[in-house]
Every structure is written in C-alpha cells, then in structure tokens.
C-alpha atoms as a PDB file:
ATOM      1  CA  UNK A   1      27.666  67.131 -19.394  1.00  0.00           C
ATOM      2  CA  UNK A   2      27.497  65.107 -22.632  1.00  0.00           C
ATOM      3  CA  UNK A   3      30.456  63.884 -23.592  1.00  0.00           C
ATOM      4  CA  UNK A   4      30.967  63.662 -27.904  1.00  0.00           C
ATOM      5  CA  UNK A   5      31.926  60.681 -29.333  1.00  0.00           C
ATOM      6  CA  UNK A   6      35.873  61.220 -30.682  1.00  0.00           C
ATOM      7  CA  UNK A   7      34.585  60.550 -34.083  1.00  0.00           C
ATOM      8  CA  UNK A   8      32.340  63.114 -34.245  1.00  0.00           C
ATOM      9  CA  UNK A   9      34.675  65.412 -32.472  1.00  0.00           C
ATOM     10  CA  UNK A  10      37.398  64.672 -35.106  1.00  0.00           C
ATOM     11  CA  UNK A  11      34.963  65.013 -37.569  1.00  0.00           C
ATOM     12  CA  UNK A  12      33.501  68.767 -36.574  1.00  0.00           C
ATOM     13  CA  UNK A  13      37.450  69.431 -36.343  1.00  0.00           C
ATOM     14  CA  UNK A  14      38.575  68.426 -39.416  1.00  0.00           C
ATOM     15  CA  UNK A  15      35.125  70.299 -40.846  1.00  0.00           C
ATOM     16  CA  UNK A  16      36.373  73.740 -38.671  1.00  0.00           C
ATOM     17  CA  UNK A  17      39.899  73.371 -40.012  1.00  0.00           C
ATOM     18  CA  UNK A  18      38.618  73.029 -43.705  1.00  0.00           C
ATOM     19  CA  UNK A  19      36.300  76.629 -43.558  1.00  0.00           C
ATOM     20  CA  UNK A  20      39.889  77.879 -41.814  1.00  0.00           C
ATOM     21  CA  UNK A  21      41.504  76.541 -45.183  1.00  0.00           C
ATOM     22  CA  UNK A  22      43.702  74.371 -43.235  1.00  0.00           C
ATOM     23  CA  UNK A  23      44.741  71.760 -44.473  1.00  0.00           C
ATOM     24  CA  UNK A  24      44.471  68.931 -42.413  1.00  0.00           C
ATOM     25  CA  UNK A  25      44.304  64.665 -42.197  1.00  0.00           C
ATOM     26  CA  UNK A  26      43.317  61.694 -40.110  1.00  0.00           C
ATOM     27  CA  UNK A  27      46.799  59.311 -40.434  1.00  0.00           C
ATOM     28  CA  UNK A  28      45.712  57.333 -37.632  1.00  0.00           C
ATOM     29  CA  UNK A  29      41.962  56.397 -36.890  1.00  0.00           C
ATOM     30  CA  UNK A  30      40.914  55.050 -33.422  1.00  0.00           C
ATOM     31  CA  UNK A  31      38.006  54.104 -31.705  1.00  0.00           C
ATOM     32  CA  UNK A  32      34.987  55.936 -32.864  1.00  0.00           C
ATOM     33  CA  UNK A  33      33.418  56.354 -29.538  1.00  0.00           C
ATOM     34  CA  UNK A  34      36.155  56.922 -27.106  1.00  0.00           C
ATOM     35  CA  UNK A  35      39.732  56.270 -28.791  1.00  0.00           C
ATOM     36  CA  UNK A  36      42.340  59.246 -27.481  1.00  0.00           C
ATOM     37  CA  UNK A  37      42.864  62.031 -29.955  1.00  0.00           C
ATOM     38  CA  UNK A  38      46.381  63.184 -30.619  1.00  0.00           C
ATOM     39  CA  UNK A  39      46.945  66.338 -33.167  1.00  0.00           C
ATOM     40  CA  UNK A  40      50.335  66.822 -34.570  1.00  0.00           C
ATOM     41  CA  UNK A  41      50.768  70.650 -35.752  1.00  0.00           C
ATOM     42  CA  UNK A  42      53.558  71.296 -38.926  1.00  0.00           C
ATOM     43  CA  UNK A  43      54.003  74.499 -39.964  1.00  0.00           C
ATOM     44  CA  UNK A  44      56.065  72.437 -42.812  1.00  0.00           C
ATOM     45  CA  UNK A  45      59.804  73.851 -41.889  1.00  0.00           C
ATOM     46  CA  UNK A  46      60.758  70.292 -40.099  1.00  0.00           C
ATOM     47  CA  UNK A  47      59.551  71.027 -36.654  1.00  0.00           C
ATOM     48  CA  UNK A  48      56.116  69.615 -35.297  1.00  0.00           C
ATOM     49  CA  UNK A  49      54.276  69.636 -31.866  1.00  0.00           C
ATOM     50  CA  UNK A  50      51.502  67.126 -30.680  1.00  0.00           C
ATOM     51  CA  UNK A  51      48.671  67.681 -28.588  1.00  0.00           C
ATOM     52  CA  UNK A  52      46.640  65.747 -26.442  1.00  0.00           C
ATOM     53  CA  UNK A  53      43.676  66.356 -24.733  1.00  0.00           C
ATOM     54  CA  UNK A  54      43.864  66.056 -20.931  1.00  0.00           C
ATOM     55  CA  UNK A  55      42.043  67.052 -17.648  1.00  0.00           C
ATOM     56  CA  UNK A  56      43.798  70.243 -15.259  1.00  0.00           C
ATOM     57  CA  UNK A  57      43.257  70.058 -11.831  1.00  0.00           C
ATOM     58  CA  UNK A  58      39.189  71.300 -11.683  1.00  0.00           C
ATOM     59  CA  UNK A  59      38.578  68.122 -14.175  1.00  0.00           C
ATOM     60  CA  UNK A  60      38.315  70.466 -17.333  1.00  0.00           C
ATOM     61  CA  UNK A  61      39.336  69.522 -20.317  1.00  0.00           C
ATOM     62  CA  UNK A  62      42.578  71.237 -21.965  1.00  0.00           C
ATOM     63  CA  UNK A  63      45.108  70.420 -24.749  1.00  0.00           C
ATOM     64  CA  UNK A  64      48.685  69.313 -22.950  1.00  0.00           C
ATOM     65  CA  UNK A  65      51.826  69.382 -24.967  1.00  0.00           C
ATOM     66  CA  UNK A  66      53.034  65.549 -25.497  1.00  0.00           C
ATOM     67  CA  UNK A  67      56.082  66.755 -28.039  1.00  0.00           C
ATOM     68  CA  UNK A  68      57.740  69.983 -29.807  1.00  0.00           C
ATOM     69  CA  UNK A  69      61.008  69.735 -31.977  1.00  0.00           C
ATOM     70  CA  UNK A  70      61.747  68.144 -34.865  1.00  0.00           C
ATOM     71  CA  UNK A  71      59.534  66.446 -36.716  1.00  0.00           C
ATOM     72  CA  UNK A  72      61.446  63.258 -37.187  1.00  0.00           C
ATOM     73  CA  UNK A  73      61.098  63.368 -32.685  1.00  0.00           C
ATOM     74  CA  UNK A  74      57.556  63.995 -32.475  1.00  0.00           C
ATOM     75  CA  UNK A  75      56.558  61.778 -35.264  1.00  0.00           C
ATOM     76  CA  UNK A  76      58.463  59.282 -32.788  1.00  0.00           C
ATOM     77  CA  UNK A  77      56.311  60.215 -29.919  1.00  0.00           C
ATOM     78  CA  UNK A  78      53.274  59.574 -31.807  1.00  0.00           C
ATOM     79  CA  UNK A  79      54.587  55.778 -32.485  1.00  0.00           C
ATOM     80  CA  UNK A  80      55.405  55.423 -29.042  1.00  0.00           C
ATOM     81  CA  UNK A  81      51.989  56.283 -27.831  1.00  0.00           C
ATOM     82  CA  UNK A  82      50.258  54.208 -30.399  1.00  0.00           C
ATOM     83  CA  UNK A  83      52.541  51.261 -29.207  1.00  0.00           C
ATOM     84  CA  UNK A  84      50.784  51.270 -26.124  1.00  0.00           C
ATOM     85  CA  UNK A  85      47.222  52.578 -27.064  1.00  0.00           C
ATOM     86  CA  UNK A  86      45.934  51.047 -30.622  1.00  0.00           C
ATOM     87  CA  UNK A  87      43.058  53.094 -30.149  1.00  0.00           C
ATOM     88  CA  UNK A  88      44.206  56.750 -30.768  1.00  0.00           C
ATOM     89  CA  UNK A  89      43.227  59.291 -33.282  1.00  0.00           C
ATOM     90  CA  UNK A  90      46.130  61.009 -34.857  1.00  0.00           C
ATOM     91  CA  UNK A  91      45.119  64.071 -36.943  1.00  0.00           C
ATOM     92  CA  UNK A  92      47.598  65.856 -39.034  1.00  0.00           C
ATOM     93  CA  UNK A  93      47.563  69.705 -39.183  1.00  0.00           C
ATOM     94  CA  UNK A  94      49.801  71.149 -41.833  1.00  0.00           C
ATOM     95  CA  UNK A  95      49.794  75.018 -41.549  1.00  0.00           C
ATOM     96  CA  UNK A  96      52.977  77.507 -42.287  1.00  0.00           C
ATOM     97  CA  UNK A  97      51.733  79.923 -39.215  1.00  0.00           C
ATOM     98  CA  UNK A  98      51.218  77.233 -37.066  1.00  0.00           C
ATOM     99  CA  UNK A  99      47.568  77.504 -36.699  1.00  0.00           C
ATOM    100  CA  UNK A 100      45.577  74.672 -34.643  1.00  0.00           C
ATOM    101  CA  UNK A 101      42.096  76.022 -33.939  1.00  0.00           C
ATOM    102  CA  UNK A 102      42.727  73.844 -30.564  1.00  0.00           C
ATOM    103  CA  UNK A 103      42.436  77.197 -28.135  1.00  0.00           C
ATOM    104  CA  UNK A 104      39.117  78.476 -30.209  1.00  0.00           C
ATOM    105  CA  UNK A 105      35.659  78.270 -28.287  1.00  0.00           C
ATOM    106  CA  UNK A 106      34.663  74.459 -29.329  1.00  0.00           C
ATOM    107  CA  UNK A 107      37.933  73.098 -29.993  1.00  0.00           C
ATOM    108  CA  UNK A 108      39.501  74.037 -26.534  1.00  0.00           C
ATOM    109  CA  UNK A 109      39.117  70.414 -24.917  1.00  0.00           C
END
C-alpha cells in the first residue's frame, strides 16, 4: 500500500475541509514526509478534542482520541506531545457542529 507523505495528506485535508466551508489551519507544521498529524476540533464554545491517527489491532489506520474537555486542557495536550515529538502536524478545525471530515471515505486514517 502506498503510504502519502503527511504533507500532502494535510494538504488534501485542509483542501476537503475548505469545499466543506470549514474553516480550518496548520498552527504547527512537522515533517513533510512523515511528521505525526494531530487535529484539534473547536466547535468555538471552549471545549476542544484532538485526534491522532493510530493503528487498531488488524494494523489499519484509525483516528484515536488523545484529549476532549476544555480547550485550555487539550491545547495542553497538544504542548505536551510536541515536547516530546518536534515533528508533529497540528491542524486546527474550528466548526460550531463539530464537524471533522476525519470518519469520511479518505480522511478515515
């Protein structure tokens, strides 16, 4: 299976989010060819959750939960895991009904 680089898969994100008239950003930019992707979801009322992608148990690839709660927390998270990984993408989704796109055909790991 060919594997995308996580600039272009950040890239055809932030591109699918845009036709969706979602507004989103890049607020941290990793590696272009393999850096760890991390998207925080605000539906702008104070709370956030982040995402990462991850592996299940049959090696396919799935978004995991990292953080949920108050912004302020998960924006916290985020620090911590860039503390310890330099290399991570962090995209910003800012949507009132909490839309992603993460669980659409594409998107979904």
């Amino acid at each position: 299976m060919v594997q995308l680089t996580s600039e272009f898969w950040v890239q055809a994100y932030l591109r699918r989010l845009s036709l969706a008239d979602i507004s989103a950003f890049v607020t941290a930019k990793g590696d272009a060819t393999a850096g760890a992707v991390l998207i925080k979801q605000a539906p702008l009322d104070g709370s956030a959750i982040l995402f990462q992608r991850s592996y299940d148990l049959d090696g396919k690839r799935v978004w995991v939960t990292l953080a949920e709660g108050e912004e302020r927390g998960v924006d916290e998270a985020i620090a911590r895991q860039h503390s310890f990984d330099p290399d991570i993408w962090v995209i910003e989704v800012e949507d009132r009904g909490g839309r992603h796109l993460l669980d659409e055909d594409g998107l979904s790991g």
